[in-house]
C-alpha atoms as a PDB file:
ATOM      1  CA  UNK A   1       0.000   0.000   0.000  1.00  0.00           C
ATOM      2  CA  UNK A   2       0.926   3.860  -0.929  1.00  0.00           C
ATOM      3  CA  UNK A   3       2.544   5.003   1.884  1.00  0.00           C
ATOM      4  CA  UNK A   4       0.251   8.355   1.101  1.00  0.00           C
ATOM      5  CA  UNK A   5      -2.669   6.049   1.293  1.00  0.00           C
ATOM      6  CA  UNK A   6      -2.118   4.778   4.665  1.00  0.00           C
ATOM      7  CA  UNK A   7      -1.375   8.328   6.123  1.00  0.00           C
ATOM      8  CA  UNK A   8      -4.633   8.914   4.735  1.00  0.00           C
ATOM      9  CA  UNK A   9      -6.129   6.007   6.317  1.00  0.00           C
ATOM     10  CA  UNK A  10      -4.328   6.415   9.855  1.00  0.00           C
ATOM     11  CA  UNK A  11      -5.382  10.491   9.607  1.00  0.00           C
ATOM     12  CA  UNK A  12      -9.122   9.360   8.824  1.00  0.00           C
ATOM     13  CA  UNK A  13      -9.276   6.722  11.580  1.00  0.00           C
ATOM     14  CA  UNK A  14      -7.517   8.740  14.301  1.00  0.00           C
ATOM     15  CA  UNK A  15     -11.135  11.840  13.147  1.00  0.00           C
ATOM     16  CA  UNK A  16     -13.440   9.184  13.195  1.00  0.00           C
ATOM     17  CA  UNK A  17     -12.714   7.860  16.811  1.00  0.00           C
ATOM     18  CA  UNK A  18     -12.619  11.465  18.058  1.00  0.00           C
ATOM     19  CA  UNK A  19     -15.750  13.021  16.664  1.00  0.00           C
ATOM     20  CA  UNK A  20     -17.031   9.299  17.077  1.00  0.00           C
ATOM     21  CA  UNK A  21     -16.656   9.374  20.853  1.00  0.00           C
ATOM     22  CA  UNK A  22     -14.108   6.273  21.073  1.00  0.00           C
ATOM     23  CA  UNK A  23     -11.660   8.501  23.221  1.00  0.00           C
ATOM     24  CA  UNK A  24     -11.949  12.008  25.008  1.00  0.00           C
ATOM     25  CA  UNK A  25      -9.135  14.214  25.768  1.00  0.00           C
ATOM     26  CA  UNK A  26      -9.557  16.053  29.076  1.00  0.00           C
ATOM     27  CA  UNK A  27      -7.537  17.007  32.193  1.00  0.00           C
ATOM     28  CA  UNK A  28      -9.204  17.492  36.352  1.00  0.00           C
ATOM     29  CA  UNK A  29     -10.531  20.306  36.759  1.00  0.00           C
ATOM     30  CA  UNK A  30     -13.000  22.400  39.971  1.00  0.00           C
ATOM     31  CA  UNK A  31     -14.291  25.103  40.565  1.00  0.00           C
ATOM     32  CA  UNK A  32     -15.142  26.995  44.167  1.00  0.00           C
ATOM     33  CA  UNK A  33     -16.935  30.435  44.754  1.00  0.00           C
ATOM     34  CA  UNK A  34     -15.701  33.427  46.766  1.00  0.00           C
ATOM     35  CA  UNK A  35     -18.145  34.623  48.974  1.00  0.00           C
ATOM     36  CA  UNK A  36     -19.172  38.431  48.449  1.00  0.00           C
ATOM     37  CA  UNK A  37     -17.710  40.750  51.025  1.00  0.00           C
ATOM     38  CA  UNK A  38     -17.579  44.678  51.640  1.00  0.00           C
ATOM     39  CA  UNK A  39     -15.863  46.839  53.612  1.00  0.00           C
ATOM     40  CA  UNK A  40     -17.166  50.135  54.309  1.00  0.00           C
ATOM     41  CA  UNK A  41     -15.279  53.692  54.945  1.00  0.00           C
ATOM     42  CA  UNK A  42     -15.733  56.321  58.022  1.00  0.00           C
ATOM     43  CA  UNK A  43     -16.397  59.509  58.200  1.00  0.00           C
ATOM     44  CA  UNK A  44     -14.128  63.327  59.122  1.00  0.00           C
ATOM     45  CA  UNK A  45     -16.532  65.916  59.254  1.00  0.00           C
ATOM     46  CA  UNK A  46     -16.594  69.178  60.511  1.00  0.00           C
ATOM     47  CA  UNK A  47     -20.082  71.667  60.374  1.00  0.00           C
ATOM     48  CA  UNK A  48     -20.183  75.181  61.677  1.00  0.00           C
ATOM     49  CA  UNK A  49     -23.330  75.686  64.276  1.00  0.00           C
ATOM     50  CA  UNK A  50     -24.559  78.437  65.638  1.00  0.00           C
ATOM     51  CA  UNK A  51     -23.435  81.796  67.076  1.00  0.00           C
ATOM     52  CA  UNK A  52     -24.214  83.340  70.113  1.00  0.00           C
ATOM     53  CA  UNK A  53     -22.917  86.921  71.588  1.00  0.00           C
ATOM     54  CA  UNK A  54     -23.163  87.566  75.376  1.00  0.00           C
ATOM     55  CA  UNK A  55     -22.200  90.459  77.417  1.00  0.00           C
ATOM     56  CA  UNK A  56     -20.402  89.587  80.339  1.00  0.00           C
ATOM     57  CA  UNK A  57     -20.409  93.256  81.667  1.00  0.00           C
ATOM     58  CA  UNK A  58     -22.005  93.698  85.162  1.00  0.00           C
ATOM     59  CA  UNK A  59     -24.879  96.111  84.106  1.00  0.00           C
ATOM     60  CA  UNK A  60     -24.996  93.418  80.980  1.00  0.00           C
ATOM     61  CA  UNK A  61     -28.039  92.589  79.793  1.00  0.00           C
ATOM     62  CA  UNK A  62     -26.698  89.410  79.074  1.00  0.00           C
ATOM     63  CA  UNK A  63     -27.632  88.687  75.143  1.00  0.00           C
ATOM     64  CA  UNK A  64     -25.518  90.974  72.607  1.00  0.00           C
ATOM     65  CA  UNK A  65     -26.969  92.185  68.778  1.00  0.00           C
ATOM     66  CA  UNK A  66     -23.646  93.662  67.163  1.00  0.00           C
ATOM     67  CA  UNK A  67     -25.919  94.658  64.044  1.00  0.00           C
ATOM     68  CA  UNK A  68     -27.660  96.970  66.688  1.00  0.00           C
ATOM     69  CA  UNK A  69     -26.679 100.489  66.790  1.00  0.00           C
ATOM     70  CA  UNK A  70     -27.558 100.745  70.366  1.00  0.00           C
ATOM     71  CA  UNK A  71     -25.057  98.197  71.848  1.00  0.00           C
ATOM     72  CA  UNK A  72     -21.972  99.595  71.859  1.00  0.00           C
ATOM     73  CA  UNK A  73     -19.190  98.600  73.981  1.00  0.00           C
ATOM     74  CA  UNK A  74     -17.905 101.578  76.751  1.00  0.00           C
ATOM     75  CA  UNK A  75     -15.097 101.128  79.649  1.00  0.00           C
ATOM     76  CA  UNK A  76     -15.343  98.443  81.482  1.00  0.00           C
ATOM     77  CA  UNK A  77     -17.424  96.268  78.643  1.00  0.00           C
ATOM     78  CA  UNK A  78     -16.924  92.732  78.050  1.00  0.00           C
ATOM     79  CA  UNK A  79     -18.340  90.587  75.103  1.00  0.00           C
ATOM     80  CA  UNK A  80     -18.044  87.000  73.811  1.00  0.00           C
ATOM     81  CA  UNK A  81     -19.083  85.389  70.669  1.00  0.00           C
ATOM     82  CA  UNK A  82     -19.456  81.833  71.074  1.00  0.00           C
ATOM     83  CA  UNK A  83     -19.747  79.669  67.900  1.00  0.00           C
ATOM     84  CA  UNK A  84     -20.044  75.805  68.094  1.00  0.00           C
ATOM     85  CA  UNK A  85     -18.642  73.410  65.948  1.00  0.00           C
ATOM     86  CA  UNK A  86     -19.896  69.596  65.310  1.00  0.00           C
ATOM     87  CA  UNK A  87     -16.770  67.447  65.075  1.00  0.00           C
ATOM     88  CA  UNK A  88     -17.643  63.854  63.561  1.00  0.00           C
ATOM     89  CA  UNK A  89     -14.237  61.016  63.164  1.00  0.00           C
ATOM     90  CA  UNK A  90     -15.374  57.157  62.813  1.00  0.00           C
ATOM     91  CA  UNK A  91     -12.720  54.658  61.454  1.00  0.00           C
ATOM     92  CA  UNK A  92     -10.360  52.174  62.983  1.00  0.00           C
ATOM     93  CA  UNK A  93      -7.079  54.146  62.200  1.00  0.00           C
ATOM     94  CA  UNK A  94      -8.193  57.333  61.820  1.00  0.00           C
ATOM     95  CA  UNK A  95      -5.797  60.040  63.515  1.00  0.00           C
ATOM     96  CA  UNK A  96      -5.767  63.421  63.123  1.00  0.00           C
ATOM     97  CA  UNK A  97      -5.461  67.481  63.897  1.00  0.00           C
ATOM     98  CA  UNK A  98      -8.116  70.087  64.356  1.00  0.00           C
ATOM     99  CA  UNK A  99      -6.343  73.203  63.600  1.00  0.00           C
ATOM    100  CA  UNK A 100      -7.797  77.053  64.216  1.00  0.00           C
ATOM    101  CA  UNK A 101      -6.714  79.348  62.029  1.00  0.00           C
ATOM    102  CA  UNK A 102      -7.450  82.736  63.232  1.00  0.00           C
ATOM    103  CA  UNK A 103      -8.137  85.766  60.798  1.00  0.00           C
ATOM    104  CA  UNK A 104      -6.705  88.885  60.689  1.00  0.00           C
ATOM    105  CA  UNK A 105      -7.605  90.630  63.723  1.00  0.00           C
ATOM    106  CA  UNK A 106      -8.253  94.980  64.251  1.00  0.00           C
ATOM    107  CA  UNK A 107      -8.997  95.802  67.376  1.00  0.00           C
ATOM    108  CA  UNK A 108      -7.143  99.232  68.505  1.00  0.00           C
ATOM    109  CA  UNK A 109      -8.122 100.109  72.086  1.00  0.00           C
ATOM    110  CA  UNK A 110     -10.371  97.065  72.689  1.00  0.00           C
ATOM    111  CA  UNK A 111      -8.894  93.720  73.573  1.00  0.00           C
ATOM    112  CA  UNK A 112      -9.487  90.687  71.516  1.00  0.00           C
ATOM    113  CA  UNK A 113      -8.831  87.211  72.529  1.00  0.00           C
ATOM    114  CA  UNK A 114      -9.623  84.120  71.000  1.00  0.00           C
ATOM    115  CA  UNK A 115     -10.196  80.513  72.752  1.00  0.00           C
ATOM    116  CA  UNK A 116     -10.827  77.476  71.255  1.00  0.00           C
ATOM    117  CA  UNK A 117     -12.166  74.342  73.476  1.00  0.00           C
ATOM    118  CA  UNK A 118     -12.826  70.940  73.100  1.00  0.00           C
ATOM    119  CA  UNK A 119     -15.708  68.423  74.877  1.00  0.00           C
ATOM    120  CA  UNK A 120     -14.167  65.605  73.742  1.00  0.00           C
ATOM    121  CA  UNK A 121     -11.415  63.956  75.885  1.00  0.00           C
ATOM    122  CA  UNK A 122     -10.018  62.266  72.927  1.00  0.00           C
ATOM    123  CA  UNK A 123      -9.374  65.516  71.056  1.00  0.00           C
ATOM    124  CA  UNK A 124      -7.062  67.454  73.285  1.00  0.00           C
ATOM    125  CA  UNK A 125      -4.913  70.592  72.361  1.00  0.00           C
ATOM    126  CA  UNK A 126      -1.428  69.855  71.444  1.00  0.00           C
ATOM    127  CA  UNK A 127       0.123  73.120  73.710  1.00  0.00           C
ATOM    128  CA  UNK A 128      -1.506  74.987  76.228  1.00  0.00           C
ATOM    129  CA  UNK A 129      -3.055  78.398  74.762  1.00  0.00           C
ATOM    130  CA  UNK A 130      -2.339  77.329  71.085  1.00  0.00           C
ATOM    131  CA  UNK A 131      -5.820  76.609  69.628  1.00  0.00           C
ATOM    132  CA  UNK A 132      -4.803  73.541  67.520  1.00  0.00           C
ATOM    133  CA  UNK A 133      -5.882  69.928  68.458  1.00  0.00           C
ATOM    134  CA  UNK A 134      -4.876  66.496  67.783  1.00  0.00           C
ATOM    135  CA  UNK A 135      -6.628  62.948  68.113  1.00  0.00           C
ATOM    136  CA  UNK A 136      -5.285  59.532  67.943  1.00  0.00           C
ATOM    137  CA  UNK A 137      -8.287  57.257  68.670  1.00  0.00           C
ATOM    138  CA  UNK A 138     -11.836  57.321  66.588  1.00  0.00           C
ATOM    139  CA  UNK A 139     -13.368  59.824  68.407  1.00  0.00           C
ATOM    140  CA  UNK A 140     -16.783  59.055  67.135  1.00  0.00           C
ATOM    141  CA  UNK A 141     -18.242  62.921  68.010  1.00  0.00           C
ATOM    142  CA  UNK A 142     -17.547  65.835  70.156  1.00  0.00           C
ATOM    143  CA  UNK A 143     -17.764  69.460  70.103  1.00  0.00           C
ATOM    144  CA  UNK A 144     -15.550  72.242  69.451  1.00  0.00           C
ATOM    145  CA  UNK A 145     -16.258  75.825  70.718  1.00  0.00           C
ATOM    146  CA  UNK A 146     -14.092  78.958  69.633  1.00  0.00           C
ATOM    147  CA  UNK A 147     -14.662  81.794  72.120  1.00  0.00           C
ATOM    148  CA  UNK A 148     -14.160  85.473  70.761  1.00  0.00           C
ATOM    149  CA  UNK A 149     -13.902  87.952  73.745  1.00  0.00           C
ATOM    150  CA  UNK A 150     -14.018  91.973  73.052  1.00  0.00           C
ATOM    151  CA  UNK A 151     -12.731  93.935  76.234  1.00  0.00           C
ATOM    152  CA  UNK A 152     -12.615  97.368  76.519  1.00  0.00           C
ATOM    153  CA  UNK A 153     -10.375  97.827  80.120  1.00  0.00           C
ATOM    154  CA  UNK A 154     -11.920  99.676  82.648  1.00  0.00           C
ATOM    155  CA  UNK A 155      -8.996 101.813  82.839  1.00  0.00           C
ATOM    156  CA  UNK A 156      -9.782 103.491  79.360  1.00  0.00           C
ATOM    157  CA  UNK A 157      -9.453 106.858  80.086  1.00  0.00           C
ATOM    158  CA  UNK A 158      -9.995 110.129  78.300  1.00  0.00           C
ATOM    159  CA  UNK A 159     -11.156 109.766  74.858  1.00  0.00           C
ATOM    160  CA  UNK A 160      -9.103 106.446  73.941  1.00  0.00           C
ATOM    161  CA  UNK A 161     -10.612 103.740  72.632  1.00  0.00           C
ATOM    162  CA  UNK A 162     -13.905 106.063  71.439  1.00  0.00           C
ATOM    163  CA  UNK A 163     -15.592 105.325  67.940  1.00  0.00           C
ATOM    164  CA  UNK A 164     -13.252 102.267  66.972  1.00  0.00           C
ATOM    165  CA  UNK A 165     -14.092  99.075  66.120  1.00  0.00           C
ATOM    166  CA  UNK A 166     -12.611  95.454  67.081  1.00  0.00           C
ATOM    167  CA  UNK A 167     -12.728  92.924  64.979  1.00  0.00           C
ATOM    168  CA  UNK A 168     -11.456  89.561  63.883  1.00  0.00           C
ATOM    169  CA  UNK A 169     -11.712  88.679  60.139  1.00  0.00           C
ATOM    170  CA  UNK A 170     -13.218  85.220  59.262  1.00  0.00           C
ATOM    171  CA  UNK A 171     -11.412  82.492  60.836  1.00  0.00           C
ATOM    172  CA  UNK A 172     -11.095  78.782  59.856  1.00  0.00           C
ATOM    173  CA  UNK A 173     -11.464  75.514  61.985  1.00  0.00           C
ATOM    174  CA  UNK A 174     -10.124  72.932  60.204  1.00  0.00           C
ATOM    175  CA  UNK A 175     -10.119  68.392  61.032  1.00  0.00           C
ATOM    176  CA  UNK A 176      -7.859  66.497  58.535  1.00  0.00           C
ATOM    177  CA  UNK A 177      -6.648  62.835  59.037  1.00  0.00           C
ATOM    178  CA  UNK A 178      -3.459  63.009  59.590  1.00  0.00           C
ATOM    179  CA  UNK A 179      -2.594  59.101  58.269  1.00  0.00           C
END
């Protein structure tokens, strides 16, 4: 026989059993599924609240309007503006700073000082007197309060300190992570 015949032959018979079913080529194989999962982020947040003046004076009738043209500070005067702040910090390795930054202030003859507290023991100022905060544990919430106080001393004699005004330009309170 025709050596191209047999090729022929062998080629044929080797098609045949494979579409014929006579022999399958396959290797192990499985399969397993990976069960859905999620993980879910925290939360920095910082929101301005309200504002609230007071006059501390002794003859003070307590709430302050500085859009009113009849409260003006004299000698002796003392006034706060309170504003509140909602602090909000949830996730496991969340660290981070609450820094004040204070605006420009004008204040000639009358005093101005600014304070900034926390009511959250786990966000505590970094230096006495400096304003700026730090927190290395999720603090979940608290609340931050930055005091303004006006003064106009006592001592204010003469016509010093008459037909000026004090004030402190807008200031910033800022919370970023810090890792």
């Amino acid at each position: 026989m025709n050596k191209m015949i047999k090729g022929s032959v062998a080629g044929a018979t080797g098609i045949v059993l494979l579409m014929g079913g006579f022999g399958t080529y396959a290797l192990w194989s499985d399969s397993a599924d990976m069960e859905a999962s999620k993980v879910t982020s925290g939360e920095l947040d910082i929101a301005a609240g309200d504002v609230h003046w007071n006059d501390l004076s002794t003859q003070g009738t307590d709430d302050w309007d500085p859009n009113n043209s009849n409260h003006l500070v004299v000698p002796g005067d003392t006034i706060t503006r309170t504003q509140t702040f909602a602090v909000k910090g949830t996730g496991k390795n969340l660290e981070g700073t609450v820094t004040f930054a204070p605006g420009a202030e004008t204040n000639n003859a009358i005093g101005v000082d600014v304070d900034v507290t926390s009511d959250n023991a786990e966000v505590t100022e970094t230096a006495a007197g400096s304003n700026n905060f730090a927190f290395d544990a999720p603090f979940s919430t608290g609340t931050m309060k930055v005091v303004v106080t006006y003064t106009l001393p006592q001592s204010t004699d003469g016509q010093v300190g008459q037909n000026v005004t004090a004030s402190i330009a807008e200031s910033t309170l800022t919370i970023a992570q810090t890792r």
